[in-house]
N, C-alpha and C. Protein backbone atom coordinates (compact mmCIF):
# COMPACT_ATOMS: atom_id res chain seq x y z
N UNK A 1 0.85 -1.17 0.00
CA UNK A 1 0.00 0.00 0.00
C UNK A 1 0.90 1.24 0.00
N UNK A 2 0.89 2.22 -1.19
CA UNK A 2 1.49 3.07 -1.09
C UNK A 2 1.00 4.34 -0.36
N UNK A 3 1.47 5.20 -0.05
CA UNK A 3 1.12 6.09 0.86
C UNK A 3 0.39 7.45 -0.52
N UNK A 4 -0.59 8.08 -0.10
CA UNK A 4 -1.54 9.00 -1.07
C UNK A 4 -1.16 10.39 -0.60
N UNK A 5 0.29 11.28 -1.59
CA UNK A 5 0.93 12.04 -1.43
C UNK A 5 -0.38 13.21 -1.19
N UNK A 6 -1.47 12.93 -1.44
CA UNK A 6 -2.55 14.10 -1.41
C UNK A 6 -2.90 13.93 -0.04
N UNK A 7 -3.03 13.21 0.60
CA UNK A 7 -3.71 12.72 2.55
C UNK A 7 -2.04 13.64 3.27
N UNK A 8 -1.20 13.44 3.09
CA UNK A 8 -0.09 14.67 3.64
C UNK A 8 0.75 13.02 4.55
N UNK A 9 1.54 13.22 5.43
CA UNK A 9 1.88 12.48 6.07
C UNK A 9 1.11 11.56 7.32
N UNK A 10 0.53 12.69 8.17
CA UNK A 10 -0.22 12.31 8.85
C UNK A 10 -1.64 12.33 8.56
N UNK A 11 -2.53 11.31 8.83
CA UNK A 11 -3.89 11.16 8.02
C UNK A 11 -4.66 11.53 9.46
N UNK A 12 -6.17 12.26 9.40
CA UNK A 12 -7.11 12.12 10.13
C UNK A 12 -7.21 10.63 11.13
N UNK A 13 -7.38 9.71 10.21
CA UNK A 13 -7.12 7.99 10.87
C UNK A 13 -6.03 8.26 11.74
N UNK A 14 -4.89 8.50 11.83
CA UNK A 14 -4.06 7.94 12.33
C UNK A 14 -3.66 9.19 13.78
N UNK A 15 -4.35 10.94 13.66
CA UNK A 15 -4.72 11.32 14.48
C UNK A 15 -5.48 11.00 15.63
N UNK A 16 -6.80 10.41 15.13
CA UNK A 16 -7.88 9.55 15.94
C UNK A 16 -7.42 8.45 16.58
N UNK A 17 -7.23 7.40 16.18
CA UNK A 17 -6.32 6.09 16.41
C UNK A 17 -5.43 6.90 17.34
N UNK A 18 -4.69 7.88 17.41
CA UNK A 18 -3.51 8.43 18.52
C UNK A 18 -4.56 9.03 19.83
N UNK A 19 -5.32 9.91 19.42
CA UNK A 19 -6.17 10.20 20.22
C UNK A 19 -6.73 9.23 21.24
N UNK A 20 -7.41 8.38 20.50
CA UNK A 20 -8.79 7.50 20.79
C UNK A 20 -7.70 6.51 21.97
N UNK A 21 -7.13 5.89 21.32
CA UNK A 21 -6.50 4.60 21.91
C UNK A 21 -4.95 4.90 22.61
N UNK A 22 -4.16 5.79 21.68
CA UNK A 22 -2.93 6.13 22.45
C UNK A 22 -3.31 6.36 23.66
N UNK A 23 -3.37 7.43 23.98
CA UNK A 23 -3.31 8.71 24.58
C UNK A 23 -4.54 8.32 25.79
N UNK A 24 -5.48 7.85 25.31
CA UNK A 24 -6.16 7.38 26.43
C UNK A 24 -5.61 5.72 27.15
N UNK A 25 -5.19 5.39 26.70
CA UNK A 25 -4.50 4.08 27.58
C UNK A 25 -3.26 4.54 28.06
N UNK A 26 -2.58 5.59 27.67
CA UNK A 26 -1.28 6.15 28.47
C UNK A 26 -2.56 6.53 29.62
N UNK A 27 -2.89 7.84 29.36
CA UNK A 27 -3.52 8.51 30.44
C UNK A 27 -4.21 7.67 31.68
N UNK A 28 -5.11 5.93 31.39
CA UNK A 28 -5.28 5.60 31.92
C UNK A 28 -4.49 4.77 32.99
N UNK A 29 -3.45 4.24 32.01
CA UNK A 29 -2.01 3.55 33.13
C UNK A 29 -1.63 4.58 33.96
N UNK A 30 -1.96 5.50 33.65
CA UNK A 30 -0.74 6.78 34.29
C UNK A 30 -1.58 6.81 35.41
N UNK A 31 -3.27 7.19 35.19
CA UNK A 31 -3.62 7.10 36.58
C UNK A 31 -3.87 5.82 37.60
N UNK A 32 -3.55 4.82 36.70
CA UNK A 32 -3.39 3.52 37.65
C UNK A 32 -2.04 3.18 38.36
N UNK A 33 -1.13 3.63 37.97
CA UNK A 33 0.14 3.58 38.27
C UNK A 33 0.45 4.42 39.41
N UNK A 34 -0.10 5.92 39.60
CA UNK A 34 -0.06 6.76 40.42
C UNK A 34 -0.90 6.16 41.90
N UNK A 35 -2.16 5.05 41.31
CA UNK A 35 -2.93 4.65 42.31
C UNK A 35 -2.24 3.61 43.07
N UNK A 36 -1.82 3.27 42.29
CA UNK A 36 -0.23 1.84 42.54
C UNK A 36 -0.83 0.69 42.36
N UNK A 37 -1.50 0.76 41.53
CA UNK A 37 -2.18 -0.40 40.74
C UNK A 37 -1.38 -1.12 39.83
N UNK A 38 -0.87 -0.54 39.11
CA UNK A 38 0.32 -0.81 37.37
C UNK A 38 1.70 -0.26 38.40
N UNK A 39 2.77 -1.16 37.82
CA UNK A 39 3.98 -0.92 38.24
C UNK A 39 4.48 0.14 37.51
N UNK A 40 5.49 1.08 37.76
CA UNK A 40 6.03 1.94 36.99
C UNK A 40 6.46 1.06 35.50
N UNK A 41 7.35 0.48 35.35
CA UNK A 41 7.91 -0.32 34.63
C UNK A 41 6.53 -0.90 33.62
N UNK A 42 5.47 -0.83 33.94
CA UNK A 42 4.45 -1.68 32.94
C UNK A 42 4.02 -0.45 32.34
N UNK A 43 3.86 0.76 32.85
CA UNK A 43 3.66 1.75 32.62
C UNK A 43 4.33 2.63 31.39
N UNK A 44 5.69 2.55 31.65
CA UNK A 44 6.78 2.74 30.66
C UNK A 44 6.85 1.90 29.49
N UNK A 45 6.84 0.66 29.77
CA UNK A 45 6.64 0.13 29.09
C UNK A 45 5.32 0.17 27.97
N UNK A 46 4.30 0.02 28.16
CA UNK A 46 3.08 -0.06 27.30
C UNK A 46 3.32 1.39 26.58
N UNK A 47 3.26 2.86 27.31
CA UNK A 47 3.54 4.00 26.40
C UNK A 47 4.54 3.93 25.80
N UNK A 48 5.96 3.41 25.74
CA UNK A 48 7.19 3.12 25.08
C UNK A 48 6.57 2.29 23.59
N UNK A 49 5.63 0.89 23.59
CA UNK A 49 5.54 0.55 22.44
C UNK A 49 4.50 1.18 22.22
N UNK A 50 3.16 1.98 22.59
CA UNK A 50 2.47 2.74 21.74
C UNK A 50 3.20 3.72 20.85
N UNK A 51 3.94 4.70 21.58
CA UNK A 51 4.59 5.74 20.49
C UNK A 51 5.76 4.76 19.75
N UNK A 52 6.39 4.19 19.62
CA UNK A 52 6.99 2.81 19.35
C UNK A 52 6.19 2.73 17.29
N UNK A 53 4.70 2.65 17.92
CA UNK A 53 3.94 1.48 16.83
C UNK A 53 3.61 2.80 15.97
N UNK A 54 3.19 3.85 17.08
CA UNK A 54 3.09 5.42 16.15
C UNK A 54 4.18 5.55 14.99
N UNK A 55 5.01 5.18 15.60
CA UNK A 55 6.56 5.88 15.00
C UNK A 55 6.65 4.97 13.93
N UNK A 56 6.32 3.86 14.03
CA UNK A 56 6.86 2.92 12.81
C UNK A 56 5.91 3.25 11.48
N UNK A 57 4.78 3.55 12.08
CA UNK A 57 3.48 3.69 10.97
C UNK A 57 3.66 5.24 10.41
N UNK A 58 4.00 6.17 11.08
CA UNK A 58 4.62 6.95 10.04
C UNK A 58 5.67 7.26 9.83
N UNK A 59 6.80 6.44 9.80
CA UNK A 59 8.02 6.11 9.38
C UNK A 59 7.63 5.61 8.20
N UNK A 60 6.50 4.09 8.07
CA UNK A 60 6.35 3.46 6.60
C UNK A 60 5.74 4.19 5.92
N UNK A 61 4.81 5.39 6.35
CA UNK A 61 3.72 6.20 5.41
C UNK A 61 5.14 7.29 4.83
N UNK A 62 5.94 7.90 5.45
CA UNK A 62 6.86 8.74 5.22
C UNK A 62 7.62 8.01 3.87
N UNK A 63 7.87 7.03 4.23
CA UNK A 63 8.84 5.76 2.87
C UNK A 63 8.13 6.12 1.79
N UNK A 64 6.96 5.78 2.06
CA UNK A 64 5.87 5.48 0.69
C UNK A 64 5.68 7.02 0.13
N UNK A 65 5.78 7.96 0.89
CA UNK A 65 5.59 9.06 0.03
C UNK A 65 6.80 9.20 -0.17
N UNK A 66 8.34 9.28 0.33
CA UNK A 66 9.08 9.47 -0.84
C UNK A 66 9.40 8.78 -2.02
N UNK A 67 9.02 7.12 -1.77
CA UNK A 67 9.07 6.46 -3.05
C UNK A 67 8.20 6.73 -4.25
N UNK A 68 7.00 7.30 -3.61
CA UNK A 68 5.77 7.80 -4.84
C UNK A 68 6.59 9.18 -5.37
N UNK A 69 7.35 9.84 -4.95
CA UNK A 69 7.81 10.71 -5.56
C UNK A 69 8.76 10.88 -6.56
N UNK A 70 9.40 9.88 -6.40
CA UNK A 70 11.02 9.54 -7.46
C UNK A 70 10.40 8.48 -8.55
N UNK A 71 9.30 8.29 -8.38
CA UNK A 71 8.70 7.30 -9.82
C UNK A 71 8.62 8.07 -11.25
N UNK A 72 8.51 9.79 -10.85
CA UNK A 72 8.21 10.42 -12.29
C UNK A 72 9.58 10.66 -12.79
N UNK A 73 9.17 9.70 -14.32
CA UNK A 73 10.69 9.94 -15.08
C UNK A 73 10.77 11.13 -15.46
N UNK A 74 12.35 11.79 -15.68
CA UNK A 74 13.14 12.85 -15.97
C UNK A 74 12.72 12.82 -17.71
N UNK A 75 12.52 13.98 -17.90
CA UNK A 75 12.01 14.50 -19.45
C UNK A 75 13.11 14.29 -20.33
N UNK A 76 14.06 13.98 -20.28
CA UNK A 76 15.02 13.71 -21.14
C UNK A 76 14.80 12.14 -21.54
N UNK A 77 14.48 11.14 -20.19
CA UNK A 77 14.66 9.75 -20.50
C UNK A 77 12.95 9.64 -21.19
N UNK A 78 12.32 10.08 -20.35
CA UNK A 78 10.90 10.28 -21.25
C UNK A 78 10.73 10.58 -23.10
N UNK A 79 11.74 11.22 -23.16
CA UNK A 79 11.91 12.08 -24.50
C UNK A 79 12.50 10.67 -25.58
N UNK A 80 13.77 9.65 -24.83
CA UNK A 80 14.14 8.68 -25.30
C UNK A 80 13.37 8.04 -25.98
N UNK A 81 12.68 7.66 -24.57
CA UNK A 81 11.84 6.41 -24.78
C UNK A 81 10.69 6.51 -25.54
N UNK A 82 10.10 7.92 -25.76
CA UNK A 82 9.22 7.79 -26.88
C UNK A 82 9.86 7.81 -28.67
N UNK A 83 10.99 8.20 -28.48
CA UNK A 83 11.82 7.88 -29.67
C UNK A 83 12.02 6.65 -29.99
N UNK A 84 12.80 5.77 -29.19
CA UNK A 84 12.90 4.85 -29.20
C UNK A 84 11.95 3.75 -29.57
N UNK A 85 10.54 4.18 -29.11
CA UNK A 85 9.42 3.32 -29.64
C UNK A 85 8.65 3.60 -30.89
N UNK A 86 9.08 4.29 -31.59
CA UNK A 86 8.71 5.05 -32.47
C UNK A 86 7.41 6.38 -32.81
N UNK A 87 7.18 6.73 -31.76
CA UNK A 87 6.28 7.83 -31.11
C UNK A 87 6.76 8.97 -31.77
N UNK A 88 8.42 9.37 -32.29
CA UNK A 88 8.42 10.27 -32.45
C UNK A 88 9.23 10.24 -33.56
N UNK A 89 9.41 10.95 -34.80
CA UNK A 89 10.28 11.24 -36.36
C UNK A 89 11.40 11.84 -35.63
N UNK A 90 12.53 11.80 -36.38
CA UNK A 90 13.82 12.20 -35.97
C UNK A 90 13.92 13.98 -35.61
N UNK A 91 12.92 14.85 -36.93
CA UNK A 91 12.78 16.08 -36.88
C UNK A 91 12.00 16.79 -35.11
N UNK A 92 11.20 15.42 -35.01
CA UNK A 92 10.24 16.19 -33.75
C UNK A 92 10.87 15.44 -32.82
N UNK A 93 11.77 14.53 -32.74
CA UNK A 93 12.62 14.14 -31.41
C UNK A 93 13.98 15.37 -30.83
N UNK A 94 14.52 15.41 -32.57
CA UNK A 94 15.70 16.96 -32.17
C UNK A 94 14.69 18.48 -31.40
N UNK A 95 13.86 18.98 -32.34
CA UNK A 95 13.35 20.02 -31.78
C UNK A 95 12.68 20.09 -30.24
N UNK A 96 12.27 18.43 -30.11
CA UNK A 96 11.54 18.63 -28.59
C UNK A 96 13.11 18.59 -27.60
N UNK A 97 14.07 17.88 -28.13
CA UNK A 97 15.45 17.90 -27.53
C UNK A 97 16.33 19.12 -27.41
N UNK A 98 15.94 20.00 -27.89
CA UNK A 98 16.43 21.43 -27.81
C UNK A 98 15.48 22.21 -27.04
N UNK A 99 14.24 22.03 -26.82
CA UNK A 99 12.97 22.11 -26.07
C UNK A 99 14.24 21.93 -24.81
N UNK A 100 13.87 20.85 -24.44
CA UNK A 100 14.31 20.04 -23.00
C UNK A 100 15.39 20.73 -22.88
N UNK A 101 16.75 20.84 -23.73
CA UNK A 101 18.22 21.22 -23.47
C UNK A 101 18.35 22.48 -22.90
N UNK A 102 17.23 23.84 -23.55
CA UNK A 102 17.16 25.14 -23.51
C UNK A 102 16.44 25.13 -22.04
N UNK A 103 15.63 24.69 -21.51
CA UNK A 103 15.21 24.81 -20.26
C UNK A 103 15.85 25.20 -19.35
N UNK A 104 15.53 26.11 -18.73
CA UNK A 104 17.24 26.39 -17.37
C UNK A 104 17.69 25.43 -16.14
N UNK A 105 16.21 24.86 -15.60
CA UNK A 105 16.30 24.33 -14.92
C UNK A 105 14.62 23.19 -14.77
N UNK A 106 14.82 21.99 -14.58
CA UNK A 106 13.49 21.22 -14.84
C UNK A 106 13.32 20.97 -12.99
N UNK A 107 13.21 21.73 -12.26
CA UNK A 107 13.17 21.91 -11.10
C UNK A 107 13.38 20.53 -10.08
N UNK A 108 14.35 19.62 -10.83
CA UNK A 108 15.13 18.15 -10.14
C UNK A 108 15.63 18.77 -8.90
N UNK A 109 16.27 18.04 -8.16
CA UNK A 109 16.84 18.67 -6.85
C UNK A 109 18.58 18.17 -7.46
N UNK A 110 18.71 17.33 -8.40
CA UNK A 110 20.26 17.39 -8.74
C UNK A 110 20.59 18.23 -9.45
N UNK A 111 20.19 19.42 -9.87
CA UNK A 111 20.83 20.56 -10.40
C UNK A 111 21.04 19.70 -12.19
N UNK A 112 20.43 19.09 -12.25
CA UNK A 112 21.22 18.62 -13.92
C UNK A 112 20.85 19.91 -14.95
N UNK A 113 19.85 20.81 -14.43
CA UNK A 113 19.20 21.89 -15.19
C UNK A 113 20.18 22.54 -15.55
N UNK A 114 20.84 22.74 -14.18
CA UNK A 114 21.82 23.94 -14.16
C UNK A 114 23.34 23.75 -14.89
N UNK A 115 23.75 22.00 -15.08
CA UNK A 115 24.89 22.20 -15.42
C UNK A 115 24.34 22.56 -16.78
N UNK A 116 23.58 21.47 -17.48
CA UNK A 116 23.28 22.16 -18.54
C UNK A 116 23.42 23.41 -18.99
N UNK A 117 22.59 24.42 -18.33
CA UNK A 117 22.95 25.68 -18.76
C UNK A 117 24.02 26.26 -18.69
N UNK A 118 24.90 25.74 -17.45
CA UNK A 118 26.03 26.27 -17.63
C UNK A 118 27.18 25.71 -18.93
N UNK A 119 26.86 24.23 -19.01
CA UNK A 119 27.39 23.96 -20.43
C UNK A 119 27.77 24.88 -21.54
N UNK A 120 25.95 25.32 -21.67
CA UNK A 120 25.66 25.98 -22.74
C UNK A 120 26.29 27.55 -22.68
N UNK A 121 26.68 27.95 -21.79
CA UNK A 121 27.15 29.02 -21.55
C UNK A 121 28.86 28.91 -21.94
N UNK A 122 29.15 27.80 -21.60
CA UNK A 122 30.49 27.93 -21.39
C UNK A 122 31.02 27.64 -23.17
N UNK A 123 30.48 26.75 -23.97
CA UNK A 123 30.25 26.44 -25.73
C UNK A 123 30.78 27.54 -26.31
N UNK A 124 30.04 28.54 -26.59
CA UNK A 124 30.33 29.78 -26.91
C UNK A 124 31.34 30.31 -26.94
N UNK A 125 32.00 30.58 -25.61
CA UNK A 125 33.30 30.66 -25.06
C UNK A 125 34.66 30.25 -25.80
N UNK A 126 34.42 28.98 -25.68
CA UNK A 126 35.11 28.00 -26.60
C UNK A 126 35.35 27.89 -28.08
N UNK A 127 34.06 28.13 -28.53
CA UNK A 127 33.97 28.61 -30.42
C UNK A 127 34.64 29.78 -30.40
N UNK A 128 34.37 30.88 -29.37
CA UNK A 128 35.06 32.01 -29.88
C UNK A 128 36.69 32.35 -29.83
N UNK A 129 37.47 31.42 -29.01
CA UNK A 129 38.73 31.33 -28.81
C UNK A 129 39.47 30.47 -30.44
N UNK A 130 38.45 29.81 -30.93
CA UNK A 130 39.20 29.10 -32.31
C UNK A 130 39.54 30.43 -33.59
């Protein structure tokens, strides 16, 4: 089950569920423990694996939304692969490839936008020294 980047990290469910059942079975050990009913130690214990089971469940919901995020391919390999399958004539694969190249930045977090442009900056440079 992947996690639904639109519900955010923490879901309503899993507020309630903290509410409803956490938080009221801490609160209730706590006042049984104070009564000296529950040992300290059972006490610690049971709230230790509630926030414990909290933590793991949005630890896995946290996973799942960054894995739903790195699934959308990069417009260049996109650009391939419809070439490659024949989706696209050689004329409308170059022009959409100068499309993609001229872009400054395709807002990736590895900067590939940017070397690019700086590439393209630096080309010029180079022709004009010959």
């Amino acid at each position: 089950m992947v996690a639904d980047p639109e519900k955010g990290l923490v879901t309503d469910l899993m507020l309630g569920m903290m509410l409803v059942f956490g938080f009221d079975v801490v609160l209730l050990l706590g006042v049984f423990w104070i009564a000296g009913l529950v040992s300290g130690t059972a006490f610690f214990t049971v709230t230790t694996i509630i926030v414990a089971c909290y933590g793991v469940w949005i630890g896995y919901r946290w996973w799942g939304l960054r894995s739903a995020e790195s699934t959308e391919p990069e417009p260049l390999d996109e650009l391939k692969r419809r070439y490659a399958a024949g989706e696209l004539t050689e004329d409308e694969f170059e022009a959409k490839l100068e499309t993609v190249i001229e872009e400054p930045n395709t807002g990736d977090s590895t900067g590939r936008g940017e070397k690019t442009a700086n590439r393209q900056q630096q080309e010029p440079a180079v022709e004009s020294e010959q």
